[in-house]
C-alpha atoms as a PDB file:
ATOM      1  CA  UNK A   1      37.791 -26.088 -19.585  1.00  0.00           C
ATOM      2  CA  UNK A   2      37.342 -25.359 -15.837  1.00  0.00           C
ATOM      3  CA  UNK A   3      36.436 -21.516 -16.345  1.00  0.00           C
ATOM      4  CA  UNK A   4      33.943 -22.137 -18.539  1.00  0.00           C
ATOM      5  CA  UNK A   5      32.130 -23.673 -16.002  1.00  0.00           C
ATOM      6  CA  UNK A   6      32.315 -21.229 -15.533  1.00  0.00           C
ATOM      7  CA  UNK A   7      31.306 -20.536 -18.915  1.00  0.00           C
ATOM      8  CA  UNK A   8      30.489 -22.517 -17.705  1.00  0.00           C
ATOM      9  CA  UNK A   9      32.284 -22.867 -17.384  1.00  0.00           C
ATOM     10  CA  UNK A  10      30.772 -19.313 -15.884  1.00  0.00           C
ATOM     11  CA  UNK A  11      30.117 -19.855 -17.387  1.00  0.00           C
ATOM     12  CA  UNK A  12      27.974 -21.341 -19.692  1.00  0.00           C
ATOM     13  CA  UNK A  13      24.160 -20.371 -20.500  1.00  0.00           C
ATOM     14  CA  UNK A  14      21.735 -21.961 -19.181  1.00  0.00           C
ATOM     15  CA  UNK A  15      17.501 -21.943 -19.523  1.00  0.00           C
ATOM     16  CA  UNK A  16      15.781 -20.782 -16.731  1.00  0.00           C
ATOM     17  CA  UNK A  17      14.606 -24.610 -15.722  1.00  0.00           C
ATOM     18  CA  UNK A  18      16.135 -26.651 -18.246  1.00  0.00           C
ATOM     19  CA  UNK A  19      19.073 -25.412 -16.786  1.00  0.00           C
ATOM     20  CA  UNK A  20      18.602 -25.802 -13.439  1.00  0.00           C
ATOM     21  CA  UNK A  21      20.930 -27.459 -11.215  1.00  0.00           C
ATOM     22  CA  UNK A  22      23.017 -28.380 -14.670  1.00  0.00           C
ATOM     23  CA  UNK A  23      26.831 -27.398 -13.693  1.00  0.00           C
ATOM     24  CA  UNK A  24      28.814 -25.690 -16.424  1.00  0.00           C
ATOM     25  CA  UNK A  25      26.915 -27.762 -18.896  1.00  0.00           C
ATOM     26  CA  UNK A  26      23.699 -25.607 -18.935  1.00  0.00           C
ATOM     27  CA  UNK A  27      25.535 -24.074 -21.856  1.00  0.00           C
ATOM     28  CA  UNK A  28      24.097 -26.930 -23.830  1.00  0.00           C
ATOM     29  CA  UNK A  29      20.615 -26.727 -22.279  1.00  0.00           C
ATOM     30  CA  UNK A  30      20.405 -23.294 -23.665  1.00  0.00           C
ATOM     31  CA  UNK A  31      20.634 -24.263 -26.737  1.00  0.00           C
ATOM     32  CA  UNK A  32      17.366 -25.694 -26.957  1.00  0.00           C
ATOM     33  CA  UNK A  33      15.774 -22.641 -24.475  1.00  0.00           C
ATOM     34  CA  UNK A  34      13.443 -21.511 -27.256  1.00  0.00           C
ATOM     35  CA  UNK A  35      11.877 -25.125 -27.452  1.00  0.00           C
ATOM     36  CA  UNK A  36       9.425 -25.576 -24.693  1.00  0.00           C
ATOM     37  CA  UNK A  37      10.589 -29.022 -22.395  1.00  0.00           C
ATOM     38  CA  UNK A  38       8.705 -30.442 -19.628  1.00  0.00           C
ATOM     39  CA  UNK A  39      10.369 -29.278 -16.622  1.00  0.00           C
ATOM     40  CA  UNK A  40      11.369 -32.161 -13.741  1.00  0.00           C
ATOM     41  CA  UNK A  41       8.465 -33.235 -11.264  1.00  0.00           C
ATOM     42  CA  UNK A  42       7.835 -32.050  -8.240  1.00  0.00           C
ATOM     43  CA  UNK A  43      10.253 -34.682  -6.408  1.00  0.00           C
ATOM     44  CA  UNK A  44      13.035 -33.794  -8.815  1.00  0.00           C
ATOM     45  CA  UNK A  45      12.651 -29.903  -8.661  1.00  0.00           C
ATOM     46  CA  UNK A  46      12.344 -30.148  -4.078  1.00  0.00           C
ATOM     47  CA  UNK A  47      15.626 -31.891  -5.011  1.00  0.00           C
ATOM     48  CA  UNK A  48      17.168 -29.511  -7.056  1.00  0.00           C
ATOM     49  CA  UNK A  49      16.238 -25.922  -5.664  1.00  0.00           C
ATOM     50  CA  UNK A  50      17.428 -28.048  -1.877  1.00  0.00           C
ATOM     51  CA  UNK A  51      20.628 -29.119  -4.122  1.00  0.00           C
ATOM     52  CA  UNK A  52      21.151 -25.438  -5.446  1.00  0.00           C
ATOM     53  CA  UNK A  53      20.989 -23.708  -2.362  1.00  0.00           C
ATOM     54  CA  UNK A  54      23.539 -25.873  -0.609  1.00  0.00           C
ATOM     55  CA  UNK A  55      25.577 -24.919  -3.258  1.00  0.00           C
ATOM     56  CA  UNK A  56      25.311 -20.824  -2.963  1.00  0.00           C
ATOM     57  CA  UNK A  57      25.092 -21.689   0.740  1.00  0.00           C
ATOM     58  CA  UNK A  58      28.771 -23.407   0.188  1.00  0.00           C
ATOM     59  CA  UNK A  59      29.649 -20.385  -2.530  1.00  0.00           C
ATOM     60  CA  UNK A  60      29.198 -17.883  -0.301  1.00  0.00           C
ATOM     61  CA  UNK A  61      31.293 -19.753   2.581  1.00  0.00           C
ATOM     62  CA  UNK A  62      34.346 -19.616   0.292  1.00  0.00           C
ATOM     63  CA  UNK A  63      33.339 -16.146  -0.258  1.00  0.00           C
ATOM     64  CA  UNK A  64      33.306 -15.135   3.118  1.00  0.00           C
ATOM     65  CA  UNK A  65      36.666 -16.960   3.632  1.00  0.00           C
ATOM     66  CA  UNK A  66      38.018 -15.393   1.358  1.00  0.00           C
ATOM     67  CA  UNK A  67      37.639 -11.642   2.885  1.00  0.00           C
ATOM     68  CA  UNK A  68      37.668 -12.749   6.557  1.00  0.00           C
ATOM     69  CA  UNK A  69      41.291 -13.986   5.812  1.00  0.00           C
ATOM     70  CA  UNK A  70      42.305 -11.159   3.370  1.00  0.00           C
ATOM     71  CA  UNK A  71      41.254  -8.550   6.292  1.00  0.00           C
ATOM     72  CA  UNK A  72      42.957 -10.831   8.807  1.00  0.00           C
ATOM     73  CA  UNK A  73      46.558 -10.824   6.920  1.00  0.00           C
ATOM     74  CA  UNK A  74      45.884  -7.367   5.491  1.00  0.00           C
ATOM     75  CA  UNK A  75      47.290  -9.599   1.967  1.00  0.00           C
ATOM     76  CA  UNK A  76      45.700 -11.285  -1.324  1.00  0.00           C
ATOM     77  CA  UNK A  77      48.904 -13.837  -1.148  1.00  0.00           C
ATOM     78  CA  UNK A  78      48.257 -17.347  -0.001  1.00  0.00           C
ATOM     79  CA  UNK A  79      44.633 -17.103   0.595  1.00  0.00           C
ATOM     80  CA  UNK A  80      43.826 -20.263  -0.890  1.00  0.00           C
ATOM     81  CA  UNK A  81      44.942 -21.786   2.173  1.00  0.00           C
ATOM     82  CA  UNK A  82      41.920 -20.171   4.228  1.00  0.00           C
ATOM     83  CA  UNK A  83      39.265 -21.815   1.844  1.00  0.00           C
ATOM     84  CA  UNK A  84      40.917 -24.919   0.357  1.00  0.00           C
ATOM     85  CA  UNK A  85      38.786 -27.504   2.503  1.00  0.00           C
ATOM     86  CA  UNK A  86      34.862 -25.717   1.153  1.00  0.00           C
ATOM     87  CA  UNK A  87      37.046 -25.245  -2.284  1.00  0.00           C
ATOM     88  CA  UNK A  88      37.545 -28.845  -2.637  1.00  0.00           C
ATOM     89  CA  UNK A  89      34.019 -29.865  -1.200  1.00  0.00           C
ATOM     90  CA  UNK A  90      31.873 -27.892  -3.088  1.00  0.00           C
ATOM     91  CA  UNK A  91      33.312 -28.290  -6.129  1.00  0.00           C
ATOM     92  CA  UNK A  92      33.739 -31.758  -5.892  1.00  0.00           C
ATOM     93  CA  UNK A  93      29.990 -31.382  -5.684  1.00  0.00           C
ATOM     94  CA  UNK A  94      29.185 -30.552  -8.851  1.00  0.00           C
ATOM     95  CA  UNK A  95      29.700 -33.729 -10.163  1.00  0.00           C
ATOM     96  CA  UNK A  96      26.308 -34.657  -8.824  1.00  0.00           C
ATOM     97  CA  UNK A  97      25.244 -32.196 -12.192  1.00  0.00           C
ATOM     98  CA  UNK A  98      26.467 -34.790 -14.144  1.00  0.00           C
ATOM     99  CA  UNK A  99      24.293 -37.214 -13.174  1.00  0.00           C
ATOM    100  CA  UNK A 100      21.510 -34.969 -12.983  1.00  0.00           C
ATOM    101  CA  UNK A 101      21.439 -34.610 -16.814  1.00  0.00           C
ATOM    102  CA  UNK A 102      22.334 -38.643 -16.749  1.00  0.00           C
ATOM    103  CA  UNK A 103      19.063 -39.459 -14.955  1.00  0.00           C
ATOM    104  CA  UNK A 104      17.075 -36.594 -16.783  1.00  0.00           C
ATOM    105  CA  UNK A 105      16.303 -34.649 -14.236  1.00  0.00           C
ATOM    106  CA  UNK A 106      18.134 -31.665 -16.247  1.00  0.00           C
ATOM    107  CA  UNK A 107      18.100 -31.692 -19.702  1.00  0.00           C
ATOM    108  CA  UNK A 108      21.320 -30.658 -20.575  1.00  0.00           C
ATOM    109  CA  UNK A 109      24.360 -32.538 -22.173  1.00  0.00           C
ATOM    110  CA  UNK A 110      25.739 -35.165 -20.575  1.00  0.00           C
ATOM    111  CA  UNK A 111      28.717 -34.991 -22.159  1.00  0.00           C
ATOM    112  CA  UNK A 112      29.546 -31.233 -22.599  1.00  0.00           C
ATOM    113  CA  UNK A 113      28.527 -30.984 -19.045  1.00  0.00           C
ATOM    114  CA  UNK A 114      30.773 -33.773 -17.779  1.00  0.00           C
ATOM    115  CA  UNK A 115      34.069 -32.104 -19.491  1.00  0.00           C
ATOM    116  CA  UNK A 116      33.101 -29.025 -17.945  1.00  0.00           C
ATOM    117  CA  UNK A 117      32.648 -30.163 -14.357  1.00  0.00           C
ATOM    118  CA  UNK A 118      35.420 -32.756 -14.577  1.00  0.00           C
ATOM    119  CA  UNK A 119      38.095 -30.115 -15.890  1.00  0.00           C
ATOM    120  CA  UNK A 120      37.511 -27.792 -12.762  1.00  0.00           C
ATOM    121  CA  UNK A 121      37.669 -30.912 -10.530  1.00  0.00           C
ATOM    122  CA  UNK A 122      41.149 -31.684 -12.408  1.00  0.00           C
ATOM    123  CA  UNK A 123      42.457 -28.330 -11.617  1.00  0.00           C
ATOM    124  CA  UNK A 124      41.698 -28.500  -8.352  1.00  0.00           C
ATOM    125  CA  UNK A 125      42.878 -32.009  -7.421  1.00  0.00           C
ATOM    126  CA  UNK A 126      45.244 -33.207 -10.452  1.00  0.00           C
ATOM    127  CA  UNK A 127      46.730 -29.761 -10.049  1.00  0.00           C
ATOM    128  CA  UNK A 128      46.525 -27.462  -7.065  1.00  0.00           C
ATOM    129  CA  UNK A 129      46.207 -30.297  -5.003  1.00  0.00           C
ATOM    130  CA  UNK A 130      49.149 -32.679  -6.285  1.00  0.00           C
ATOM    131  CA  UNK A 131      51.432 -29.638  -6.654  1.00  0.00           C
ATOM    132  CA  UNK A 132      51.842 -27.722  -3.795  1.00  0.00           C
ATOM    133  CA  UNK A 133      54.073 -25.099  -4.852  1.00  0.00           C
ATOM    134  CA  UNK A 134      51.624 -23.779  -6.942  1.00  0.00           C
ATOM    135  CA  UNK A 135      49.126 -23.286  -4.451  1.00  0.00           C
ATOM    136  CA  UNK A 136      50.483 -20.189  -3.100  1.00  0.00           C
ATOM    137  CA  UNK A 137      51.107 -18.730  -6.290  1.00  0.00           C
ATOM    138  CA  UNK A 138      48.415 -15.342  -6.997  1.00  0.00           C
ATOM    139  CA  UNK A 139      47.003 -17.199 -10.325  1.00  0.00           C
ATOM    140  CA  UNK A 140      45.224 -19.831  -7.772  1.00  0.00           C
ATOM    141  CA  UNK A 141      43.308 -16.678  -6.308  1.00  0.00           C
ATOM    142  CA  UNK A 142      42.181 -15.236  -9.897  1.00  0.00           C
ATOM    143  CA  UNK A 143      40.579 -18.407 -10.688  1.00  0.00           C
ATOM    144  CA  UNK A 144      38.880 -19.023  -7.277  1.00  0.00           C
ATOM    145  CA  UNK A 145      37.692 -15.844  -7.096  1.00  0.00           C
ATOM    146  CA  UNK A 146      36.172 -16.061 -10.842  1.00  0.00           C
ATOM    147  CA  UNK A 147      34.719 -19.276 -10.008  1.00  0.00           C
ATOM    148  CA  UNK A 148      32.844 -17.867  -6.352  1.00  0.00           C
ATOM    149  CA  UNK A 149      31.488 -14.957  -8.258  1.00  0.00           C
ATOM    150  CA  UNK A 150      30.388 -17.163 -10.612  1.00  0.00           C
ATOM    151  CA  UNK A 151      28.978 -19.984  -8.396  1.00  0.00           C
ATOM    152  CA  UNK A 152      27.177 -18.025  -6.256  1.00  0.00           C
ATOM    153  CA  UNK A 153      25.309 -16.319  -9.349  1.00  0.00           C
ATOM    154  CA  UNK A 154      24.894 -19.229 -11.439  1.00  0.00           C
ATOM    155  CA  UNK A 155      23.012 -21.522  -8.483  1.00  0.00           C
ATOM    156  CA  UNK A 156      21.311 -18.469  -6.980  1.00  0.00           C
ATOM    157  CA  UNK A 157      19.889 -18.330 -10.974  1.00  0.00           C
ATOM    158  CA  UNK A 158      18.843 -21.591 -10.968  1.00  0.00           C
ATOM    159  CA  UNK A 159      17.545 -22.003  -7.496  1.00  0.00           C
ATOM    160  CA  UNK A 160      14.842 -18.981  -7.772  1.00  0.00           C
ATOM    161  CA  UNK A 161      14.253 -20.696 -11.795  1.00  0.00           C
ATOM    162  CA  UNK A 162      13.143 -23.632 -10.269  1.00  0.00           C
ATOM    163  CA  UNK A 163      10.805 -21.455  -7.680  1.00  0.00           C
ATOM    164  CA  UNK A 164       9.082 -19.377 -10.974  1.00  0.00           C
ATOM    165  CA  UNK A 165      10.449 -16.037  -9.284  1.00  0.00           C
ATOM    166  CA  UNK A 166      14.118 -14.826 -10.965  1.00  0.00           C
ATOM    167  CA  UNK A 167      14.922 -11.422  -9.894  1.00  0.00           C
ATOM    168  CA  UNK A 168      16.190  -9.232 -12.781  1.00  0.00           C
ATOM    169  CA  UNK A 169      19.261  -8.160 -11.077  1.00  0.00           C
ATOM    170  CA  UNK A 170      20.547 -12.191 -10.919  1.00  0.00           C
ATOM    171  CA  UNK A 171      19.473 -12.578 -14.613  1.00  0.00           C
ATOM    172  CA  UNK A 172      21.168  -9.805 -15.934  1.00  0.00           C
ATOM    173  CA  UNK A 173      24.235 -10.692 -13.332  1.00  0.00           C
ATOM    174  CA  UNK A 174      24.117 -14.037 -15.148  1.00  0.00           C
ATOM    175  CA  UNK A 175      24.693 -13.427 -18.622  1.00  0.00           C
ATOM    176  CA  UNK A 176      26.510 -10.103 -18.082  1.00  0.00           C
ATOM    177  CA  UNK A 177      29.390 -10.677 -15.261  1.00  0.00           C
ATOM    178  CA  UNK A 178      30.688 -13.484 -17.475  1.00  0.00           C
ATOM    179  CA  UNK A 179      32.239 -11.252 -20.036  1.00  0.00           C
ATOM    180  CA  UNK A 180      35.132 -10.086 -17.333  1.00  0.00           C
ATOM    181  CA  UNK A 181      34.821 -13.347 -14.581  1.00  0.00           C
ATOM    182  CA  UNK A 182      35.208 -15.860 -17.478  1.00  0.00           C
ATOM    183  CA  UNK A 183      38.441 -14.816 -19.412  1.00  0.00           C
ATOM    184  CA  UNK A 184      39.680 -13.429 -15.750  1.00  0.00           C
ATOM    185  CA  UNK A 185      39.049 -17.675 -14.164  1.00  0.00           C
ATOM    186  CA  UNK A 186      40.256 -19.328 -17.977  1.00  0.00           C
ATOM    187  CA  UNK A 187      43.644 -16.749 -17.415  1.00  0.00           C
ATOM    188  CA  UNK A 188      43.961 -17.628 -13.678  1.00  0.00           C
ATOM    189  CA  UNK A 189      43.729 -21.869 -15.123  1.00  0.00           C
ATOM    190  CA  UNK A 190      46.363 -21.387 -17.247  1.00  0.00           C
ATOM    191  CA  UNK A 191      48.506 -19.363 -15.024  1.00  0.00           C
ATOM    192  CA  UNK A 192      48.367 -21.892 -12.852  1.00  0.00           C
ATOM    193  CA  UNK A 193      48.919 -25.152 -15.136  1.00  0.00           C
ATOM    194  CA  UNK A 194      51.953 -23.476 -16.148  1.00  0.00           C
ATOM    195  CA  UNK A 195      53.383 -22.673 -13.059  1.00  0.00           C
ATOM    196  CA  UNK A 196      52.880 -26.550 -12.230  1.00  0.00           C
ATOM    197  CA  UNK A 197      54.736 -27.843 -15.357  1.00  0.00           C
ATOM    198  CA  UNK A 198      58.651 -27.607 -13.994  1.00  0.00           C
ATOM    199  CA  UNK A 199      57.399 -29.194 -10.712  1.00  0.00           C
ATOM    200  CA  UNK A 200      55.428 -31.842 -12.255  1.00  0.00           C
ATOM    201  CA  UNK A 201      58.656 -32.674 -14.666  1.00  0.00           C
ATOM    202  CA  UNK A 202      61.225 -32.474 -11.809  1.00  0.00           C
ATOM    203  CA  UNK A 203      59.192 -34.740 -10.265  1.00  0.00           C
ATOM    204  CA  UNK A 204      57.785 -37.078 -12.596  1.00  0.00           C
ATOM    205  CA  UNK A 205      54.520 -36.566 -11.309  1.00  0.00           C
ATOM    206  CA  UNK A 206      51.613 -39.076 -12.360  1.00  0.00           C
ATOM    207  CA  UNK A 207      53.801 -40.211 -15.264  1.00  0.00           C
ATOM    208  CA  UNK A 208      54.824 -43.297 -15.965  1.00  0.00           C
ATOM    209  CA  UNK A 209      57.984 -44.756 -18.431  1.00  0.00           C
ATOM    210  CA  UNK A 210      58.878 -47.629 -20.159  1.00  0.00           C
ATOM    211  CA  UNK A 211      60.401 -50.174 -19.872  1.00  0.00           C
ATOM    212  CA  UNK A 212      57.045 -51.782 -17.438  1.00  0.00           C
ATOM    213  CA  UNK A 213      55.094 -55.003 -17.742  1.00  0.00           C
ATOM    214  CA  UNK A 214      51.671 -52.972 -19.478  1.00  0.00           C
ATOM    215  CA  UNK A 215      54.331 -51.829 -21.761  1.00  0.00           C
ATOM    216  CA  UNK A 216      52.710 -48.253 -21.285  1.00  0.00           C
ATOM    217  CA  UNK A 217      54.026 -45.030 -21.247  1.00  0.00           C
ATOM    218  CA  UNK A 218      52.209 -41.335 -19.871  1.00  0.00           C
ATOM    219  CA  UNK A 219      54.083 -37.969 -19.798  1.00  0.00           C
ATOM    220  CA  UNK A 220      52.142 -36.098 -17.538  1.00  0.00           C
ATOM    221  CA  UNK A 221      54.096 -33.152 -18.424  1.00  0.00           C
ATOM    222  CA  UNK A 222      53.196 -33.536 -21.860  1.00  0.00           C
ATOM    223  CA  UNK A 223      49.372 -33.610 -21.030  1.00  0.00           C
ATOM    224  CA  UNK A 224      49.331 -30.766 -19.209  1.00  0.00           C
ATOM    225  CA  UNK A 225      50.766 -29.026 -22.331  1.00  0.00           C
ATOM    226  CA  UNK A 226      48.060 -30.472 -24.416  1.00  0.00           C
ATOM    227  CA  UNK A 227      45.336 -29.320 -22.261  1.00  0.00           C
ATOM    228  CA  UNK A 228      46.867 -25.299 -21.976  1.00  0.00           C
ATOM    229  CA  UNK A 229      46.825 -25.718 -25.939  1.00  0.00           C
ATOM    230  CA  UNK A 230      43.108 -26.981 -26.034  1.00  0.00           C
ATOM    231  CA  UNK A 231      41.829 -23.170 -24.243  1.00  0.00           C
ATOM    232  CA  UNK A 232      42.835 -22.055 -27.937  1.00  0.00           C
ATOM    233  CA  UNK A 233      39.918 -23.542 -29.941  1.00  0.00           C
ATOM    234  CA  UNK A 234      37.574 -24.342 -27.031  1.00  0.00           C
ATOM    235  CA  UNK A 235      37.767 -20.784 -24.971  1.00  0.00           C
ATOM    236  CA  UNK A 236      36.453 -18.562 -28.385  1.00  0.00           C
ATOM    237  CA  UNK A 237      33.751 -20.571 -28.973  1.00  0.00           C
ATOM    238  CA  UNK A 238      32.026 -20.734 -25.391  1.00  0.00           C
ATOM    239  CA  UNK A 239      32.738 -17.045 -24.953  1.00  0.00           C
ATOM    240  CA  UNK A 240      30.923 -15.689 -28.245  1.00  0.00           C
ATOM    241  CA  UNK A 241      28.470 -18.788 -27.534  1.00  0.00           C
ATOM    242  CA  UNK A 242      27.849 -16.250 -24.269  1.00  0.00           C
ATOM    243  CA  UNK A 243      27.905 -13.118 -25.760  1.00  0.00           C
ATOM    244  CA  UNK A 244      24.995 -14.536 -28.277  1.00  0.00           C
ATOM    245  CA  UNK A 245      23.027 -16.051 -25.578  1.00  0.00           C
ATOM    246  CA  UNK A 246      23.275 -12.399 -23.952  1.00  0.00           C
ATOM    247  CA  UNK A 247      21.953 -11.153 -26.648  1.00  0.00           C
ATOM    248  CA  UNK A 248      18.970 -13.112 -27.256  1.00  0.00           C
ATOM    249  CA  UNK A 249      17.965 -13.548 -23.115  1.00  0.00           C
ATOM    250  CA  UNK A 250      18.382  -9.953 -22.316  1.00  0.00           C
ATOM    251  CA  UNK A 251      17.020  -8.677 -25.299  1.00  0.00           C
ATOM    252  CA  UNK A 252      13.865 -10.856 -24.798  1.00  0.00           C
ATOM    253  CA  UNK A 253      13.027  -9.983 -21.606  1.00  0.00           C
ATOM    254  CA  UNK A 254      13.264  -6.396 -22.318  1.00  0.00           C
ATOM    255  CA  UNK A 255      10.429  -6.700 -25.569  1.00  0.00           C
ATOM    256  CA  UNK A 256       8.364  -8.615 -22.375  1.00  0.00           C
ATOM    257  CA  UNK A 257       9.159  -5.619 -20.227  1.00  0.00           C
ATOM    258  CA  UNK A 258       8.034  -2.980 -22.937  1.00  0.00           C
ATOM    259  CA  UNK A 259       5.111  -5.214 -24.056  1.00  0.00           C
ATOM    260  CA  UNK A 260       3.624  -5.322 -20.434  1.00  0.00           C
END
């Protein structure tokens, strides 16, 4: 789901260089934290800490955008308007995570990390994009806001990984920030699915009926449906997957605090 990309979704855990540069799939890469891996070469990790700070770079533009227009209108409605162009660049982006782990450059999940990355891309161009309506609706704003907080944490975390110099404050920030941005960006999703459904019905959009010559039928409609009902199971299990990895990182490096 796209907030656990945050959980990624923002959301999701990851090790301090096995992680980096990983997307919403780091969650995986944590996993296997405690395991020692050979981190990428020095090619790879220029690549990565120059790829992560574009991305907090682009982060904090949408950031910015987003206050510079709410103290312009002196209003939280619409604002998605003022950032929609860095929205859509930046997070189109992060598919370049996916083929980060696919080349091995990260050594996280190729496959947890591509549902994660590709369901925020779906949201924000299967979605907010095809259905304009819904673009001015507030539920847009709790999930971009979610996923900027999120963002600009999550890459800042990896960036200063890669460099062998993570600040406390951004660690902790990490794996403790998540616990209100990710249920506040997977509420702000499904807000904002549902507000799409009667327009993508009314208009039949991306579906297509039979009788045709592939003899092949989608309900778009009907997809969209599925994928609101798929937060049930998948949501719990990345957020307690969190709350565990919390746990075990924060704990740790407070024994390494007390033992220095």
């Amino acid at each position: 789901m796209a907030a656990a990309a945050a959980a990624a979704k923002g959301n999701g855990g990851g090790g301090a260089r096995a992680g980096a540069g990983a997307g919403a799939g780091a969650a995986a890469g944590e996993a296997g934290g405690a395991r020692k891996k050979k981190g990428p070469g020095p090619l790879a990790t220029a690549y990565l800490v120059i790829y992560n700070v574009v991305m907090t770079a682009g982060w904090l533009v949408i950031a910015v955008g987003l206050v510079r227009a709410y103290l312009a209108k002196g209003s939280y409605h619409s604002l998605y308007y003022s950032i929609e162009k860095p929205l859509k660049f930046f997070q189109t982006g992060a598919l370049l995570e996916i083929l980060h782990c696919a080349v091995g450059i990260v050594p996280s999940s190729v496959v947890l990390t591509s549902f994660q990355v590709m369901s925020r891309v779906f949201l924000i161009w299967a979605v907010t994009h095809s259905v304009k309506e819904v673009q001015s609706e507030d539920s847009v704003l709790l999930f971009v806001i979610a996923w900027t907080i999120t963002e600009i944490i999550r890459y800042s975390f990896y960036t200063f990984s890669l460099l062998n110099h993570l600040p406390y404050l951004i660690k902790w920030a990490r794996y403790t920030l998540f616990i209100v941005l990710y249920p506040m960006g997977v509420s702000g999703e499904l807000l904002t699915i549902y507000a799409a459904l009667p327009f993508v019905r009314q208009a039949g959009l991306y579906s297509i009926s039979l009788p045709n010559k592939y003899n092949f039928s989608f309900d778009y409609y009907a997809f969209l449906i599925l994928i609101m009902i798929s937060y049930i199971p998948i949501f719990p299990q990345l957020y307690f997957h969190m709350i565990h990895q919390r746990r075990k990182v924060l704990s740790h490096t407070e024994e390494h605090k007390k033992f220095e």
